[in-house]
C-alpha atoms as a PDB file:
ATOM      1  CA  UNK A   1       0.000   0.000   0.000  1.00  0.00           C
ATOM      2  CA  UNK A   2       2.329   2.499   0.638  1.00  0.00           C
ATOM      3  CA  UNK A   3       4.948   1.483  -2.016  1.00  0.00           C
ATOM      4  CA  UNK A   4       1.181   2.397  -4.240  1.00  0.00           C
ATOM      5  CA  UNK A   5       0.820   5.953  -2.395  1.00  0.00           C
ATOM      6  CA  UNK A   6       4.372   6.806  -3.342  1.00  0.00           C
ATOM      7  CA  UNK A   7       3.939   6.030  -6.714  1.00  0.00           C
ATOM      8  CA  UNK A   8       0.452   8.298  -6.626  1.00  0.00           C
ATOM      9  CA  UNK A   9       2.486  11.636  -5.130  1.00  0.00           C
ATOM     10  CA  UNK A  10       4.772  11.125  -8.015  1.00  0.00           C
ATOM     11  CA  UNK A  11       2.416  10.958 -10.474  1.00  0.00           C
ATOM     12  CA  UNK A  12       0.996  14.209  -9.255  1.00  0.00           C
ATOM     13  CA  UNK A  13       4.487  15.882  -8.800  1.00  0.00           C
ATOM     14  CA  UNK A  14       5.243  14.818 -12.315  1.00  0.00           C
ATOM     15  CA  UNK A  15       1.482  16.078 -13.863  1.00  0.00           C
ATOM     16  CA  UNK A  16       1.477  19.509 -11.830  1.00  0.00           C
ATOM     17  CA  UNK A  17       4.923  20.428 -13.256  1.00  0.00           C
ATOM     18  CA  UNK A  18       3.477  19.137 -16.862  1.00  0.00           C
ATOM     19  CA  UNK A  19       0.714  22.019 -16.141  1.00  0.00           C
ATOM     20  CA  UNK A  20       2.552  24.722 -15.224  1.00  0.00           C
ATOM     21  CA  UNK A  21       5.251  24.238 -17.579  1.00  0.00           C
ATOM     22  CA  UNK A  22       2.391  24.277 -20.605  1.00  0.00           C
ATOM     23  CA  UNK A  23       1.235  27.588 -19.724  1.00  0.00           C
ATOM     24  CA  UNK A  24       2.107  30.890 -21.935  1.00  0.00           C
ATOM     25  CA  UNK A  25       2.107  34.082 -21.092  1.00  0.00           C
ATOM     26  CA  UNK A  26      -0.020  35.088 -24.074  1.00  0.00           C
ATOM     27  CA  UNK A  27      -2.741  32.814 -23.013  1.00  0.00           C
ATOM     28  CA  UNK A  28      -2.470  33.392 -19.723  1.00  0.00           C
ATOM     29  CA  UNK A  29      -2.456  37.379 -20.529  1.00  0.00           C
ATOM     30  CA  UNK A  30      -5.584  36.770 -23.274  1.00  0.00           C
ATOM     31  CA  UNK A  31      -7.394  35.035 -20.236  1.00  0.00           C
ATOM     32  CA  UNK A  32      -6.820  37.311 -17.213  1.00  0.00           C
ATOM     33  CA  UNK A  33      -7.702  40.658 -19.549  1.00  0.00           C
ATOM     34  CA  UNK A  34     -11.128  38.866 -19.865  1.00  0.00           C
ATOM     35  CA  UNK A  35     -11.798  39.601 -15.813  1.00  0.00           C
ATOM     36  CA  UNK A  36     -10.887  43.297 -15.518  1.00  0.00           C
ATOM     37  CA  UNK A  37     -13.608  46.090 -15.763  1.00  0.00           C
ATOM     38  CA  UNK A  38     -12.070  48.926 -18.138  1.00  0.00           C
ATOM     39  CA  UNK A  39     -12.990  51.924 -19.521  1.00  0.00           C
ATOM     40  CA  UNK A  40     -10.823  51.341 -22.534  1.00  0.00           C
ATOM     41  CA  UNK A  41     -13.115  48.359 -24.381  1.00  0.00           C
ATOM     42  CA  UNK A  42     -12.810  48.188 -28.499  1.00  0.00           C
ATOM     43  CA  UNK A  43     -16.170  50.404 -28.490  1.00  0.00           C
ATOM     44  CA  UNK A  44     -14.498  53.545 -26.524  1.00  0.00           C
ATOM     45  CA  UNK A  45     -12.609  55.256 -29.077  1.00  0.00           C
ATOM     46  CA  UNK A  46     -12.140  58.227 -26.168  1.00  0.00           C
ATOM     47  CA  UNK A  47     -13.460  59.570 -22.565  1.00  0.00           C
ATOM     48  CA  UNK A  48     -13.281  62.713 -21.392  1.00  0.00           C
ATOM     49  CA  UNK A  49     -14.496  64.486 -17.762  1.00  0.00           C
ATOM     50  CA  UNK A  50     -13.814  67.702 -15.473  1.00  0.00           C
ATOM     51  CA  UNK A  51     -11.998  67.486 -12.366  1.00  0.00           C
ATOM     52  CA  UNK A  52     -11.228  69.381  -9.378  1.00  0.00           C
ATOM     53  CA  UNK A  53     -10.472  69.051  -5.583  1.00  0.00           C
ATOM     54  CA  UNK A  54     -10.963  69.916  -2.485  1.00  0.00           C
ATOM     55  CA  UNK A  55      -8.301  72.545  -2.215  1.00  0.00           C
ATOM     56  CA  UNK A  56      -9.087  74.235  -5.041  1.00  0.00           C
ATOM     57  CA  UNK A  57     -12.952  74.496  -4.571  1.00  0.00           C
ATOM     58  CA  UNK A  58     -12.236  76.155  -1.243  1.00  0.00           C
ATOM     59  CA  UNK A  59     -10.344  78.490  -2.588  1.00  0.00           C
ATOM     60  CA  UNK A  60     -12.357  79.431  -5.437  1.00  0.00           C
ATOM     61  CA  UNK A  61     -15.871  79.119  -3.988  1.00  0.00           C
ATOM     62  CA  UNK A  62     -16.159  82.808  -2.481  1.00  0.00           C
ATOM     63  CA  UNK A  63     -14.550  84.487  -5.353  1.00  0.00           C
ATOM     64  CA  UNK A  64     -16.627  82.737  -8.364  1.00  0.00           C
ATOM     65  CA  UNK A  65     -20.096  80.867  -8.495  1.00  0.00           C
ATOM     66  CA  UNK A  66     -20.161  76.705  -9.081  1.00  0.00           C
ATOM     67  CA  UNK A  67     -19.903  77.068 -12.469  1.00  0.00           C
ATOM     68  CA  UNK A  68     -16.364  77.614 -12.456  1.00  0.00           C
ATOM     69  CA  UNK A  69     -15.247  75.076  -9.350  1.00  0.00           C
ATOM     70  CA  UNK A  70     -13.767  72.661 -12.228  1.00  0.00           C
ATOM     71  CA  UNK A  71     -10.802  73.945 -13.950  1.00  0.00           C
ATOM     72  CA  UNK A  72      -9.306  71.290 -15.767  1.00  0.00           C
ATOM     73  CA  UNK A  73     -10.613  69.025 -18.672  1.00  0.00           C
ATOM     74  CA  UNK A  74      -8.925  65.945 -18.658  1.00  0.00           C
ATOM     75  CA  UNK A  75      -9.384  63.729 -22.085  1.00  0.00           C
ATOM     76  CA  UNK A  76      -8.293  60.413 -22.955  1.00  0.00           C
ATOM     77  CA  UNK A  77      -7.885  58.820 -26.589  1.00  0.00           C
ATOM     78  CA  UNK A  78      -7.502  55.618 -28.372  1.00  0.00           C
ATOM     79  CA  UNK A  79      -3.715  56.010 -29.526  1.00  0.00           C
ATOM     80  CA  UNK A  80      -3.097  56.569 -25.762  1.00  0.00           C
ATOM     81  CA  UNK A  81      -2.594  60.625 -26.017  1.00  0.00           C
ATOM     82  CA  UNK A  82      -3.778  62.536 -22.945  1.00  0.00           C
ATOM     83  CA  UNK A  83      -4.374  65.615 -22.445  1.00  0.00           C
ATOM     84  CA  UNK A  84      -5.508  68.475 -19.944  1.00  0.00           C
ATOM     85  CA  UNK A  85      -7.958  71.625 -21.060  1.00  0.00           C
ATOM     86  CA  UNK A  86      -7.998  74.716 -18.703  1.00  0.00           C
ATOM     87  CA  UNK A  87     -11.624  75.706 -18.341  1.00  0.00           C
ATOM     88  CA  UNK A  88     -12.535  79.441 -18.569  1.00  0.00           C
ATOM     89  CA  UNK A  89     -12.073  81.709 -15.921  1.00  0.00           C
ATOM     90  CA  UNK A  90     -14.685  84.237 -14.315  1.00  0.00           C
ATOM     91  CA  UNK A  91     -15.453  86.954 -16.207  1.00  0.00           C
ATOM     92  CA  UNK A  92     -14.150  90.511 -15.405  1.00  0.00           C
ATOM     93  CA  UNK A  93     -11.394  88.355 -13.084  1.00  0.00           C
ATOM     94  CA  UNK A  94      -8.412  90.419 -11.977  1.00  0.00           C
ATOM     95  CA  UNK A  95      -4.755  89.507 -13.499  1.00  0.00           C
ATOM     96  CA  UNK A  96      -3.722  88.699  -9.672  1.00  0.00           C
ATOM     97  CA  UNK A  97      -6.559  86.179  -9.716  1.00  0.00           C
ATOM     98  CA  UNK A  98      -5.772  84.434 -12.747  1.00  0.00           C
ATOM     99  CA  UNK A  99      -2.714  84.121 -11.754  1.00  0.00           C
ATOM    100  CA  UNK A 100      -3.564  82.170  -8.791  1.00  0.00           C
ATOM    101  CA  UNK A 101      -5.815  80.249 -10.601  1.00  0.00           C
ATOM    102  CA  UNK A 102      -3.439  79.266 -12.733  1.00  0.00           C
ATOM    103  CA  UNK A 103      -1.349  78.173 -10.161  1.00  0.00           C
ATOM    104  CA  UNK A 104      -3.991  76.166  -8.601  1.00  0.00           C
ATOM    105  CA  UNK A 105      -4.830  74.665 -11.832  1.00  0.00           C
ATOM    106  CA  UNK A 106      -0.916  73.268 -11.904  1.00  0.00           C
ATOM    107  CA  UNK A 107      -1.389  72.275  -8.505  1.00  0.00           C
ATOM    108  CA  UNK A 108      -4.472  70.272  -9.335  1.00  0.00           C
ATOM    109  CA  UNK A 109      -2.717  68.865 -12.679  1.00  0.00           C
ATOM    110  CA  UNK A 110       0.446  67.845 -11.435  1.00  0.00           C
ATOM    111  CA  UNK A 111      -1.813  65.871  -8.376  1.00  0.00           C
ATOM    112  CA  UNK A 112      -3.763  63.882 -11.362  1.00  0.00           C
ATOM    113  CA  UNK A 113      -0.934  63.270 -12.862  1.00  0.00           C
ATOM    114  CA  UNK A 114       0.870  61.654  -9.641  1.00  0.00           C
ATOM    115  CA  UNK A 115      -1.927  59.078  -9.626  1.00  0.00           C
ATOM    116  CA  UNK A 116      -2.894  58.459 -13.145  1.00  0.00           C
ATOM    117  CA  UNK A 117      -0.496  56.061 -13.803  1.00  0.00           C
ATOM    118  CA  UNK A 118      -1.375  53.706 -11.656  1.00  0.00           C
ATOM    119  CA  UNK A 119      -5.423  54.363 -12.518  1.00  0.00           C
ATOM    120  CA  UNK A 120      -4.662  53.637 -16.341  1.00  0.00           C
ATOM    121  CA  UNK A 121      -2.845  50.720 -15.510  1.00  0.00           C
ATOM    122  CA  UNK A 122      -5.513  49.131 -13.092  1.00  0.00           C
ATOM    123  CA  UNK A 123      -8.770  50.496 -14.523  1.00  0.00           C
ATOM    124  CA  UNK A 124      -8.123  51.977 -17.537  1.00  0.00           C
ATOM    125  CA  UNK A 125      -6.700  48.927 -19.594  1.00  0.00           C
ATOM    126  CA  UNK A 126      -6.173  45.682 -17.953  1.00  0.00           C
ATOM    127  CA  UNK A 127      -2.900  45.232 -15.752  1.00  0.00           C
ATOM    128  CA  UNK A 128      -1.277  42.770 -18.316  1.00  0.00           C
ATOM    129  CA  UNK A 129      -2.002  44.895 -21.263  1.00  0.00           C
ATOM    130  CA  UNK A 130       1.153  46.903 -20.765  1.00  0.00           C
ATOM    131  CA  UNK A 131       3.292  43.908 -20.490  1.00  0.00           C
ATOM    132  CA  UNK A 132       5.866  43.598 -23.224  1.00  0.00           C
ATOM    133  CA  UNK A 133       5.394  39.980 -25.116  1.00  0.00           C
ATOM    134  CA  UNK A 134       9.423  39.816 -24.201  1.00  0.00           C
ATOM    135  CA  UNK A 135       8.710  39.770 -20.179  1.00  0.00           C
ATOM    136  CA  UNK A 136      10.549  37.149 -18.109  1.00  0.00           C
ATOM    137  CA  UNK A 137       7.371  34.930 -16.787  1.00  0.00           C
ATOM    138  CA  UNK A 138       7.710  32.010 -14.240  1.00  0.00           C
ATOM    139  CA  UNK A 139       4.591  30.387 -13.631  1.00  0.00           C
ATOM    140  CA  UNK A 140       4.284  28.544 -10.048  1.00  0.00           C
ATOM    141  CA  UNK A 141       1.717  26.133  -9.076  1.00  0.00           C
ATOM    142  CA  UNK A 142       0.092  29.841  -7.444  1.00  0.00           C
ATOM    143  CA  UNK A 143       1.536  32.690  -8.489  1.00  0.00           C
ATOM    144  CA  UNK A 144       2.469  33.993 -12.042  1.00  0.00           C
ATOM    145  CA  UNK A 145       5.971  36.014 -11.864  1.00  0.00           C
ATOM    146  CA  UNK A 146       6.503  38.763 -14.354  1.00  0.00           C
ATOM    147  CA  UNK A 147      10.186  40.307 -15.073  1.00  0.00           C
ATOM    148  CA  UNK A 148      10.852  43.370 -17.621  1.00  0.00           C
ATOM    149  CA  UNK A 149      12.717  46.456 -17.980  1.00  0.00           C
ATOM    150  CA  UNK A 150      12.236  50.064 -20.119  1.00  0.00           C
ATOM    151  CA  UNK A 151      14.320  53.034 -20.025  1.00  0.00           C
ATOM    152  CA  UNK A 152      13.245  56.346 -19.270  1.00  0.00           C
ATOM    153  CA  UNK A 153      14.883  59.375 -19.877  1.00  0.00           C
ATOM    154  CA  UNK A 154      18.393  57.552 -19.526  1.00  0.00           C
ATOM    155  CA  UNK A 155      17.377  55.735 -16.305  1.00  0.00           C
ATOM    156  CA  UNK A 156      16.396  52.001 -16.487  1.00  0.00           C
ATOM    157  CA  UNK A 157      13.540  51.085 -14.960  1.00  0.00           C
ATOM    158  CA  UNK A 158      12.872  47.399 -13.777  1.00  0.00           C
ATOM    159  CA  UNK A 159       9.082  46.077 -13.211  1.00  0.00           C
ATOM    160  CA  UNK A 160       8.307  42.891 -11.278  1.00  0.00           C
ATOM    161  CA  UNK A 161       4.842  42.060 -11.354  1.00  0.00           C
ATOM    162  CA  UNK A 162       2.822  39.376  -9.066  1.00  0.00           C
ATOM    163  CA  UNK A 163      -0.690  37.648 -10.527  1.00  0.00           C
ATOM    164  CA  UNK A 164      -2.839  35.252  -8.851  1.00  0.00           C
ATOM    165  CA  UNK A 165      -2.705  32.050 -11.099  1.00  0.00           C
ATOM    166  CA  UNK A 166      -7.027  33.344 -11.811  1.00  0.00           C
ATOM    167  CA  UNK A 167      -5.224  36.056 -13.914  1.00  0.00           C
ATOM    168  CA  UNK A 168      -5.361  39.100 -10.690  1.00  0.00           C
ATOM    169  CA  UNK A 169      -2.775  41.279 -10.026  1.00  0.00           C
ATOM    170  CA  UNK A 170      -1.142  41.107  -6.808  1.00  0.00           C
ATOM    171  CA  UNK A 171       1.359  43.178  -6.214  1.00  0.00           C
ATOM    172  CA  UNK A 172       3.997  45.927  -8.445  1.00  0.00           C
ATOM    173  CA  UNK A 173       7.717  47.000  -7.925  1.00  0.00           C
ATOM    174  CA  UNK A 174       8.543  49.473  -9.473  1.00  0.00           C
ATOM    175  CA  UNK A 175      12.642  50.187  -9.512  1.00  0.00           C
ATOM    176  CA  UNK A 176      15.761  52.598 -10.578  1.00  0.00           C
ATOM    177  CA  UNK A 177      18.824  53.139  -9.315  1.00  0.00           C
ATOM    178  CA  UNK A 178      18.358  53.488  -5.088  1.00  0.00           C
ATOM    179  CA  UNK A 179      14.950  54.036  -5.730  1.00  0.00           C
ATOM    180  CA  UNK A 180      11.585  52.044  -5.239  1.00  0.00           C
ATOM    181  CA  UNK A 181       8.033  51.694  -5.176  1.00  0.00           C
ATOM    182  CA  UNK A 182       5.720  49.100  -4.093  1.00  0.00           C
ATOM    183  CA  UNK A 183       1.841  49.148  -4.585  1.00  0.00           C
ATOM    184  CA  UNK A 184      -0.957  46.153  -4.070  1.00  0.00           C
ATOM    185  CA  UNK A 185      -4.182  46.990  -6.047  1.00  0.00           C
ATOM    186  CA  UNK A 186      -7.267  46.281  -4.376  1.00  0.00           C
ATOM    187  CA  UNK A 187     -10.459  44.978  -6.244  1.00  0.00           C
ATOM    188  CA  UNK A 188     -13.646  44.108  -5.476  1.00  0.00           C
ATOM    189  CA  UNK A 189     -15.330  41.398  -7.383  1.00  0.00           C
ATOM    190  CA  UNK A 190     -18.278  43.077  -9.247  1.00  0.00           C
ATOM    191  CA  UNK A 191     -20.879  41.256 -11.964  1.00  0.00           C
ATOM    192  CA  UNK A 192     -17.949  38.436 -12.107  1.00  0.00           C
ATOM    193  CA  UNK A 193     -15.133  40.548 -13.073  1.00  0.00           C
ATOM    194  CA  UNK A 194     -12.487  42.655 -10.707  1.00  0.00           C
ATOM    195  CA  UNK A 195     -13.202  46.110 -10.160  1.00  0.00           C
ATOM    196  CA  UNK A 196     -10.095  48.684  -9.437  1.00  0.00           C
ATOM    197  CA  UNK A 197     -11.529  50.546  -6.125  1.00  0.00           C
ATOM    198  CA  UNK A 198      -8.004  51.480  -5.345  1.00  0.00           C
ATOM    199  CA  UNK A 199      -4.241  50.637  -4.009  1.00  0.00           C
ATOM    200  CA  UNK A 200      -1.535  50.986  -1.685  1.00  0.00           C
ATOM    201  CA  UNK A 201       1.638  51.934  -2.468  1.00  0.00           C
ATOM    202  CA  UNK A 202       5.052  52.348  -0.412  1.00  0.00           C
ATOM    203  CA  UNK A 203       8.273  54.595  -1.544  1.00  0.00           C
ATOM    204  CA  UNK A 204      11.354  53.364  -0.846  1.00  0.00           C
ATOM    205  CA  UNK A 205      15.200  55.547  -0.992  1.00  0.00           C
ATOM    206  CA  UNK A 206      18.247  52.178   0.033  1.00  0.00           C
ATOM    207  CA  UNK A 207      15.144  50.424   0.826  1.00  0.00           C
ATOM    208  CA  UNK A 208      13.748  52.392   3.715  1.00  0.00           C
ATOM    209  CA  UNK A 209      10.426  53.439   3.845  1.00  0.00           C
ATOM    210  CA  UNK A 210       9.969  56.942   2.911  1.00  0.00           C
ATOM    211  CA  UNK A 211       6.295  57.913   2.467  1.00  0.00           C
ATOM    212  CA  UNK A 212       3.473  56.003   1.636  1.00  0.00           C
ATOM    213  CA  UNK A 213       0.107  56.878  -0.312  1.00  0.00           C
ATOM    214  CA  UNK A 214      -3.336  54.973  -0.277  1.00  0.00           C
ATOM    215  CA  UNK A 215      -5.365  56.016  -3.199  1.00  0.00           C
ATOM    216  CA  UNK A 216      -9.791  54.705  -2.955  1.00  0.00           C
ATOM    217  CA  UNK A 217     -11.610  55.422  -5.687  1.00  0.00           C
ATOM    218  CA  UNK A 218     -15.682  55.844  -5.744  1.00  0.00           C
ATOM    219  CA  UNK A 219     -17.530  54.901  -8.413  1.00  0.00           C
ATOM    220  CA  UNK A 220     -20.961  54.686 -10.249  1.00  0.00           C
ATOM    221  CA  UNK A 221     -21.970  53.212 -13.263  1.00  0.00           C
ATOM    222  CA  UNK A 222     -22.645  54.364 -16.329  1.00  0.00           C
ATOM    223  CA  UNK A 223     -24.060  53.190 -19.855  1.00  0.00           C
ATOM    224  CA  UNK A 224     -22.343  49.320 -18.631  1.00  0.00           C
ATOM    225  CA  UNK A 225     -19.045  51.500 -17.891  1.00  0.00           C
ATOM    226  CA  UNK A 226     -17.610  51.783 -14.133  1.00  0.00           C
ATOM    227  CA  UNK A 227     -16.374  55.719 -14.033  1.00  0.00           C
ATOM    228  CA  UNK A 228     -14.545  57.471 -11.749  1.00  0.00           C
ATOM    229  CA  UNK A 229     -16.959  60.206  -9.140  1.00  0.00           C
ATOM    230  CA  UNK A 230     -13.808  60.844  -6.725  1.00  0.00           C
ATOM    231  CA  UNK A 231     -10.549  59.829  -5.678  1.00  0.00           C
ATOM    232  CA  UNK A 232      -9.690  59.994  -2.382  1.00  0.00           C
ATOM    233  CA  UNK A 233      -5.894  59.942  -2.095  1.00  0.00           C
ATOM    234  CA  UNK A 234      -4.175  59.934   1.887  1.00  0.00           C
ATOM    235  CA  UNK A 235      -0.246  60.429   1.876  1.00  0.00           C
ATOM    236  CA  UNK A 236       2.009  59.593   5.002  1.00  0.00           C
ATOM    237  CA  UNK A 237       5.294  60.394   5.295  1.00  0.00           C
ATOM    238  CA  UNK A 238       8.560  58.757   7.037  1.00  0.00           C
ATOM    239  CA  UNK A 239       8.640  62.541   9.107  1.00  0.00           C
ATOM    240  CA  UNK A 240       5.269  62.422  10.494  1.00  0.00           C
ATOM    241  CA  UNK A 241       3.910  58.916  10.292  1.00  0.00           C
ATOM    242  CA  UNK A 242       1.315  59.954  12.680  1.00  0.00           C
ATOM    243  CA  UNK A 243      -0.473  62.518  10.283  1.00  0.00           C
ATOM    244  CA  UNK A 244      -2.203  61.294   7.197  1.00  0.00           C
ATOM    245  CA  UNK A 245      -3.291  63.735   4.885  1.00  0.00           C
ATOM    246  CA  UNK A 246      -6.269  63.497   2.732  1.00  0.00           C
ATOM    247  CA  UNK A 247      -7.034  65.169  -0.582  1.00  0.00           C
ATOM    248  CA  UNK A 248     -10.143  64.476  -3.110  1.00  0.00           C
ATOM    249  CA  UNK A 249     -10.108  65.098  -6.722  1.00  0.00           C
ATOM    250  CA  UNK A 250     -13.575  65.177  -8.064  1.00  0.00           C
ATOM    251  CA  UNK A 251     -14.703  64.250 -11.275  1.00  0.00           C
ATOM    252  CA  UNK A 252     -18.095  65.292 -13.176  1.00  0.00           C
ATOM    253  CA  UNK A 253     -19.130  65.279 -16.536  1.00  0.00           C
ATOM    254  CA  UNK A 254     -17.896  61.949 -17.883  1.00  0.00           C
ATOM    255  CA  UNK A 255     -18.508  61.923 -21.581  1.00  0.00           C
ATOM    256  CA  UNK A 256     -17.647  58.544 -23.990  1.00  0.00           C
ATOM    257  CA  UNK A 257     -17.436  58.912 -27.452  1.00  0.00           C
ATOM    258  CA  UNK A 258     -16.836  62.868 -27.759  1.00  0.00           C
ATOM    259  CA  UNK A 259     -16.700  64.117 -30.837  1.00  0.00           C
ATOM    260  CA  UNK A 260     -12.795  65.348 -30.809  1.00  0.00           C
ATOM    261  CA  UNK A 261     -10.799  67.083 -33.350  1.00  0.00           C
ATOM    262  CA  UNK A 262      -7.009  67.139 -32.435  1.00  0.00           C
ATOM    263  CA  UNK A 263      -5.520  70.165 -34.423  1.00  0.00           C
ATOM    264  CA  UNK A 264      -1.491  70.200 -34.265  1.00  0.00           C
ATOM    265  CA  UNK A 265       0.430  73.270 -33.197  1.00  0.00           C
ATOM    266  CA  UNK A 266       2.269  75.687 -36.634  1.00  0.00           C
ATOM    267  CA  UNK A 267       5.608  73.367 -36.952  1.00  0.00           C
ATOM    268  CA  UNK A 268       4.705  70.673 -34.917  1.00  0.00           C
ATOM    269  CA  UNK A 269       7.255  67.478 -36.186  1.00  0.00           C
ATOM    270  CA  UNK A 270       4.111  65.954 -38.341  1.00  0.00           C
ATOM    271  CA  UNK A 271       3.960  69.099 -40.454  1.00  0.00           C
ATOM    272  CA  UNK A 272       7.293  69.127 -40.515  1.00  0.00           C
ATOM    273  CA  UNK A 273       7.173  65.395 -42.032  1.00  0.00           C
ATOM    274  CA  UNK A 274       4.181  66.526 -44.489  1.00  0.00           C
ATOM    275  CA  UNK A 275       6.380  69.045 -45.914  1.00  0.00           C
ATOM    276  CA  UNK A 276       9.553  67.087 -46.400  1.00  0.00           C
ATOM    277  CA  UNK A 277       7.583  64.080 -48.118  1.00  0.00           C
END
């Protein structure tokens, strides 16, 4: 009998390596993008809304009416340009106030911008939809390892990327020189596929913890879409880990499908191609 149970466990040793040795990362990537919510399906050829925050509304509300609490339009296309729209000022508003508003505009901007790489990646598109097809993958019998580098602006940049063998994203390091960052996206299971609601992430300098942010987003739907109503974004820092501060960027307007005409600056690089051909 037991000479029979040895030869059992063997035959399961040998079949679970056959298993995860067969798997691909394209099939395994075709798979998991099937159980993500997105914004970015084949039908949206763009999305566009209006944001603002907390910081800015309170500084604007007893100099302008609602109309102009939302200074920024932020718009997203299919070839993956971005960009941001500054909304019109109050009439008859003085050049000191502009300038402020401008400056609060930046503010707002440069906030987005600090967390919109990490929405695009988890709710935007799928998590393995930015994966090169020349990624390092080692599949375990429960976890899916991903390995790949990129440079940026002369630095490189290494990515290590966890997944559940179900296809969910686990956890993301993020890496250059003396410099780190870890984040774990959380989802919530919605209609049978995962739902970004948020993540965690940590910032490391010689791998000490320097600050860490935790972003939550709210949601509603929309027209079978999942959008964005407000991000709630709390930052801690090594200095004061016993104050959290909280910021909201608020979104309104969402819009699929805008009509959009993208108009190139005089001597942009594509007229500058036109003319040469």
């Amino acid at each position: 009998m037991k000479r029979t149970w040895i030869l059992i466990y063997l035959v399961f040793i040998l079949s679970s390596s056959t298993m995860v040795a067969q798997q691909d990362w394209p099939t395994f990537k075709a798979k998991a993008a099937q159980y993500y919510h997105v914004l970015a399906t084949p039908e949206v050829s763009n999305f566009s809304f209006l944001i603002s925050s907390d910081f800015y509304i309170n500084f604007i509300q007893d100099k302008a009416d609602s109309s102009f609490y939302y200074p920024l339009k932020y718009i997203w296309t299919r070839d993956a340009q971005q960009y941001f729209i500054l909304q019109p000022f109050p009439e008859n508003a003085a050049d000191s106030l502009r300038r402020e508003l401008l400056v609060r505009a930046q503010e707002l901007k440069n906030l987005f911008s600090g967390i919109m790489l990490d929405w695009y990646k988890y709710a935007v598109l799928t998590p393995v939809s930015d994966v090169p097809d020349d990624a390092q993958v080692n599949f375990s019998d429960d976890t899916v390892g991903v390995y790949y580098t990129f440079n940026d602006k002369g630095q490189n940049v290494e990515i290590r990327e966890t997944y559940t063998q179900g296809g969910q994203i686990g956890r993301v390091s993020w890496k250059s020189g003396n410099q780190k960052i870890v984040t774990y996206p959380l989802f919530d299971e919605v209609e049978n596929k995962w739902l970004c609601i948020g993540w965690d992430s940590q910032r490391y300098t010689d791998n000490n913890i320097i600050s860490g942010v935790a972003v939550r987003i709210e949601l509603r739907k929309e027209d079978n879409y999942f959008v964005p109503v407000q991000f709630n974004i709390m930052v801690q820092t090594q200095e004061h880990p016993e104050k959290q501060v909280v910021t909201r960027i608020y979104v309104k307007n969402f819009t699929l499908n805008e009509p959009l005409e993208v108009i190139q600056p005089s001597g942009s690089a594509e007229q500058k191609n036109e003319k040469g051909n």
